[in-house]
Protein backbone atom coordinates (compact mmCIF):
# COMPACT_ATOMS: atom_id res chain seq x y z
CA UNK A 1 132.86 66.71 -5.98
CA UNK A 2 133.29 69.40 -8.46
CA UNK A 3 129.02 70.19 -8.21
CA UNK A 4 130.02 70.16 -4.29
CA UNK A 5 132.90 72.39 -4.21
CA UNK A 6 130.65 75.07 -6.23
CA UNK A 7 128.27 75.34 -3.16
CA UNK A 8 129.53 76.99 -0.21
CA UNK A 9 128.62 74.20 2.56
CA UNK A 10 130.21 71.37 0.35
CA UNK A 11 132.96 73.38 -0.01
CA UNK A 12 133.44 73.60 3.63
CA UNK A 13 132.87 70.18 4.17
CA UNK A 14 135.75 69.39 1.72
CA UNK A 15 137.79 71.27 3.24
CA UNK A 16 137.25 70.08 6.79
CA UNK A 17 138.15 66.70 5.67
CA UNK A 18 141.39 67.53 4.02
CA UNK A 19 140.39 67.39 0.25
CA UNK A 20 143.72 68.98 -0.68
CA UNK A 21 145.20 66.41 1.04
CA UNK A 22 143.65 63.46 -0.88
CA UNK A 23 144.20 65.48 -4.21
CA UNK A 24 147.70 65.75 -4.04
CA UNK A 25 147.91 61.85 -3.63
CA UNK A 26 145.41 61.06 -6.56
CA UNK A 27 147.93 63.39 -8.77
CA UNK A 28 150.76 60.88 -7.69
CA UNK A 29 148.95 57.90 -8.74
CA UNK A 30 146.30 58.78 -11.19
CA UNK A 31 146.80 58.80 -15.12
CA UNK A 32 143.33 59.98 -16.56
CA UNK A 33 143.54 63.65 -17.49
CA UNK A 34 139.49 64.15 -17.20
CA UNK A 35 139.69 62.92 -13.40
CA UNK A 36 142.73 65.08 -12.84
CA UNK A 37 140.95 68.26 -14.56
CA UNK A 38 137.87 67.52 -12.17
CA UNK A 39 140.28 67.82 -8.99
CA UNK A 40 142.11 70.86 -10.21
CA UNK A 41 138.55 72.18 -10.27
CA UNK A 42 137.69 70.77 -6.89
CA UNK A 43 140.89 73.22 -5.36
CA UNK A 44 139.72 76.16 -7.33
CA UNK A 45 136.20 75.91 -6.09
CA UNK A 46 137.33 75.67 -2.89
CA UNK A 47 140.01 78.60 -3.59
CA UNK A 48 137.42 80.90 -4.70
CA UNK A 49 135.11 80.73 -1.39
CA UNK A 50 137.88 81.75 1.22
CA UNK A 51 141.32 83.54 1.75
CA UNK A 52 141.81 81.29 4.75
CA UNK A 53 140.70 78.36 2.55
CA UNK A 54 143.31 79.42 -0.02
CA UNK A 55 146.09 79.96 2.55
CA UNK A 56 145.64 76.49 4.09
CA UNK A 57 145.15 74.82 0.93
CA UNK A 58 148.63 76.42 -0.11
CA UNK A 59 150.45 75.37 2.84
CA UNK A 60 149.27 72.23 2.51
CA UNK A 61 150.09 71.13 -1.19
CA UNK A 62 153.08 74.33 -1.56
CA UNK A 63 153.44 76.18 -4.20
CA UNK A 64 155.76 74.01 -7.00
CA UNK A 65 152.55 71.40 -6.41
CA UNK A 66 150.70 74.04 -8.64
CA UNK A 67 153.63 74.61 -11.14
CA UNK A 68 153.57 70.67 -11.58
CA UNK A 69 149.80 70.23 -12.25
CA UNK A 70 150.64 72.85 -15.21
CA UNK A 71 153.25 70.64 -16.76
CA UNK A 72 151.17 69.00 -19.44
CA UNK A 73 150.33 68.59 -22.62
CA UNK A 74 146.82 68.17 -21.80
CA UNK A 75 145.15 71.55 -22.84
CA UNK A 76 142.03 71.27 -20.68
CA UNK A 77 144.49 70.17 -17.62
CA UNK A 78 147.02 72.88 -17.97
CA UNK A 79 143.91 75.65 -18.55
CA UNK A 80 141.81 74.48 -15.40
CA UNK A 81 146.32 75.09 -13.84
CA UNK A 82 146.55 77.95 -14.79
CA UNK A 83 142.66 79.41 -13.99
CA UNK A 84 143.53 77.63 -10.32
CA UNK A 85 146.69 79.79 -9.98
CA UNK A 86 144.91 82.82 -11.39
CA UNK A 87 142.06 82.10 -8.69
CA UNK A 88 144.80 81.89 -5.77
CA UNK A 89 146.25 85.35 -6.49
CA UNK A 90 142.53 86.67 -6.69
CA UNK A 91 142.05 85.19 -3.44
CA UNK A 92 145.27 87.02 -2.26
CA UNK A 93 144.26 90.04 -3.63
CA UNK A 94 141.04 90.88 -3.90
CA UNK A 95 141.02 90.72 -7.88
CA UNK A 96 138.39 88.78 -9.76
CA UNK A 97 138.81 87.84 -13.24
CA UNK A 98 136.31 90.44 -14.72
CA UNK A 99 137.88 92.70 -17.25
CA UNK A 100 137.25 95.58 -14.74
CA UNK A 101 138.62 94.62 -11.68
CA UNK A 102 140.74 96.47 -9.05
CA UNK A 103 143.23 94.64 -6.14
CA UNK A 104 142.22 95.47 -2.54
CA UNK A 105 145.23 97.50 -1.37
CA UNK A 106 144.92 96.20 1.94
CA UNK A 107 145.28 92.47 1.24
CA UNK A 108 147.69 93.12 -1.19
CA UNK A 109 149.69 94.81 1.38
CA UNK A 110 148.80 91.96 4.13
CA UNK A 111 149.48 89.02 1.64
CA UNK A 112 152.17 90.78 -0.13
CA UNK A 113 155.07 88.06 0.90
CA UNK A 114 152.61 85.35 -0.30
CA UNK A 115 151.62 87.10 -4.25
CA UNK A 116 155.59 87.84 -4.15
CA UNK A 117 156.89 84.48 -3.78
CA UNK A 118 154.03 83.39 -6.20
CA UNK A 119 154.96 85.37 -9.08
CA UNK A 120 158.54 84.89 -8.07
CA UNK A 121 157.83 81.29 -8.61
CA UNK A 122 156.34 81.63 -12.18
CA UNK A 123 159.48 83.80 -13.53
CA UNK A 124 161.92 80.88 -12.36
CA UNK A 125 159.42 78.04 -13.80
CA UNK A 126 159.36 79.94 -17.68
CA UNK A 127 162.45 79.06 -18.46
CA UNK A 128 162.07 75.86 -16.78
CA UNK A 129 163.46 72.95 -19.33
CA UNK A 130 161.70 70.35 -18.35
CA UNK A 131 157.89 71.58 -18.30
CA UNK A 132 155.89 71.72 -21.58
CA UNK A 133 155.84 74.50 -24.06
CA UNK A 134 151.54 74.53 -23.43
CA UNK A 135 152.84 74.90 -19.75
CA UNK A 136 155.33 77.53 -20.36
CA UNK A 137 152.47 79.33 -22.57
CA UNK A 138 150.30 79.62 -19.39
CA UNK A 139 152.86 80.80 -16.77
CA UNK A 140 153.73 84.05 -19.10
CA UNK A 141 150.02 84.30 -19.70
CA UNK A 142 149.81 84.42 -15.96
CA UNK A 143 152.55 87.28 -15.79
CA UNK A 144 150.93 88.99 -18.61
CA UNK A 145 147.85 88.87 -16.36
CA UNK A 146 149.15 90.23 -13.20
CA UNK A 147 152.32 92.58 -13.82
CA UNK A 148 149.79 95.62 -14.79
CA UNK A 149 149.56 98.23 -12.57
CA UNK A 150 145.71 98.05 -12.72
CA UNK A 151 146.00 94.17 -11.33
CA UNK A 152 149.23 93.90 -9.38
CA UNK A 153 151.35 96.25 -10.67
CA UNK A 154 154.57 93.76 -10.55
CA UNK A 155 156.01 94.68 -13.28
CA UNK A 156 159.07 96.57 -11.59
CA UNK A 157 159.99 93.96 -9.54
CA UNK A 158 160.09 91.28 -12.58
CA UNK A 159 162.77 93.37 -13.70
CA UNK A 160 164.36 93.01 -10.69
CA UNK A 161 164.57 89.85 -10.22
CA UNK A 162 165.86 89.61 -14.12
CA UNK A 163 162.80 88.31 -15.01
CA UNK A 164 163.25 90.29 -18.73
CA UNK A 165 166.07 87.86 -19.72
CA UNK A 166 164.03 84.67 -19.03
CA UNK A 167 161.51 86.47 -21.19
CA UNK A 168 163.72 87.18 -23.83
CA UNK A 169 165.11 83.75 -23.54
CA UNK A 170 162.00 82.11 -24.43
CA UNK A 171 161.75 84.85 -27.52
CA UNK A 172 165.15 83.58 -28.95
CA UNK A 173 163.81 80.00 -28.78
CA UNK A 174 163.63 78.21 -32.03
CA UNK A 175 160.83 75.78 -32.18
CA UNK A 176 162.34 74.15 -35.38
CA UNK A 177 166.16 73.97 -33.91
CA UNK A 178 166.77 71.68 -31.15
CA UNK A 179 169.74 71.26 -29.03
CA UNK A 180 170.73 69.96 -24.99
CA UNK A 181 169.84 72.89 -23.17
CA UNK A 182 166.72 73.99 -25.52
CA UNK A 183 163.49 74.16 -24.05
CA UNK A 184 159.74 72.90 -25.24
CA UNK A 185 158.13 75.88 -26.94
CA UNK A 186 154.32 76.00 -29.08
CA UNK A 187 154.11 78.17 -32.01
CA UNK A 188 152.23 80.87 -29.81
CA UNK A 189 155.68 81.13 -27.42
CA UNK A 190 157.23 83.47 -28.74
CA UNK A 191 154.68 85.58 -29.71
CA UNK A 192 153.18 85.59 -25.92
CA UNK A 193 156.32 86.13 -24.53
CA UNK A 194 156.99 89.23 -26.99
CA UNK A 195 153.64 90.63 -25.30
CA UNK A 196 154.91 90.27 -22.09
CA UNK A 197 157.94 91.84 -22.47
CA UNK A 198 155.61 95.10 -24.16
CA UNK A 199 152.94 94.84 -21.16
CA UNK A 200 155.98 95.23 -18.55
CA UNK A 201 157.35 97.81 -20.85
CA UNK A 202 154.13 100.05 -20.44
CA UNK A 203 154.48 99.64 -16.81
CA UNK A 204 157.66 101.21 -16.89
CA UNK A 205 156.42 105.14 -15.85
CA UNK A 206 159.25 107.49 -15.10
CA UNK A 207 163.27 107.48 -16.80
CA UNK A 208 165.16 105.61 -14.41
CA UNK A 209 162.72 102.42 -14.44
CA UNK A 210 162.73 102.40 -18.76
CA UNK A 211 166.24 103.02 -18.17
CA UNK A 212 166.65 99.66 -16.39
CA UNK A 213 164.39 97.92 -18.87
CA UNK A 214 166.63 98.92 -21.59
CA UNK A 215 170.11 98.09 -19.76
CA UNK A 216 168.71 94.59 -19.19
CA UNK A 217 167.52 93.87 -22.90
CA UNK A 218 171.07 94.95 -23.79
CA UNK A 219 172.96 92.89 -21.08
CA UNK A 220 170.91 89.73 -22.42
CA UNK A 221 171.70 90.53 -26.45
CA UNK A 222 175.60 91.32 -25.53
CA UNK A 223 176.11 88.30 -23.48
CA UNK A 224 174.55 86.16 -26.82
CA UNK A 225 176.91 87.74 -28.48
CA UNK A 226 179.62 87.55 -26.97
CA UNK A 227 178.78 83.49 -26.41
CA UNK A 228 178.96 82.91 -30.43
């Protein structure tokens, strides 16, 4: 199926017979990471041929489907996740995943409800206590990826939606310490959330925007403080 999915009639085929469909029940039922891999593939193939494709696909399995197939300790499994995701937002967008490539304005503009809710959706599941710390590791890689201005310039609106507190959250994680409410981290957490946090800092261009950045980092640091 994967060989299929890479040709453009197979793909179609798939498609027309509601592959999606039959992946989201395998996921519900099957245990063998290799297999599941192989149909995370299948949905990115099929992802990368057409913006309808994608949109259908999407409606069809919803959006926390792809948040769950990240939750894993499975490296392979939560990689071929996270490219999936990645490939969705191209698809959106217009982006591919070469080092110098540019968003279509227009579909951004005509899908922007659809990257919003998205990206909306991966700042809620990084602070997420019940996922994996690999998983965690590839939703900020996916933020890292996409707040630029050069990709999809989001970086204002994480701050918005106080998406610089679940960042700094995950930085004042302590892999060694565990209590209740702590969440799985790797070694590499707080490091890649740290390069978040910079990446939406240098996306920050005029006063009242680093202004903002600045408040919020405070607000999260006071309110630790004033907890102990």
């Amino acid at each position: 199926l994967v060989a299929l999915a890479r040709e453009k009639a197979g793909a179609e085929v798939m498609f027309r017979e509601k592959v999606a469909q039959r992946v989201g029940k395998l996921f519900k039922v099957e245990k063998n990471d290799d297999i599941l891999v192989s149909a995370i593939r299948v949905i990115d193939d099929i992802c990368v041929k057409s913006l309808y494709y994608t949109k259908q696909i999407i409606m069809e399995l919803g959006i926390p489907w792809f948040l769950q197939i990240l939750d894993s300790k499975n490296e392979e499994r939560v990689m071929a996740a996270q490219h999936c995701l990645q490939v969705i937002l191209n698809s959106f967008s217009g982006l591919t995943n070469k080092e110098d490539s540019k968003p279509d304005q227009q579909l951004c503009e005509d899908n922007k409800n659809e990257i919003d809710t998205i990206l909306t959706c991966l700042v809620y599941a990084s602070t997420d206590r019940t996922i994996t710390g690999q998983a965690r590791d590839a939703v900020v890689e996916l933020l890292i990826r996409n707040v630029h201005y050069k990709t999809l310039s989001w970086a204002e609106r994480l701050v918005e939606i106080k998406g610089l507190h679940r960042l700094m959250d995950i930085c004042s994680e302590l892999e060694e310490f565990k209590y209740e409410s702590s969440m799985p981290i790797t070694p590499s957490s707080r490091t890649i959330a740290s390069v978040c946090l910079a990446r939406v800092y240098e996306n920050m261009y005029y006063d009242a925007a680093r202004q903002l950045f600045v408040e919020q980092i405070d607000e999260f640091i006071k309110d630790k403080q004033i907890g102990r």
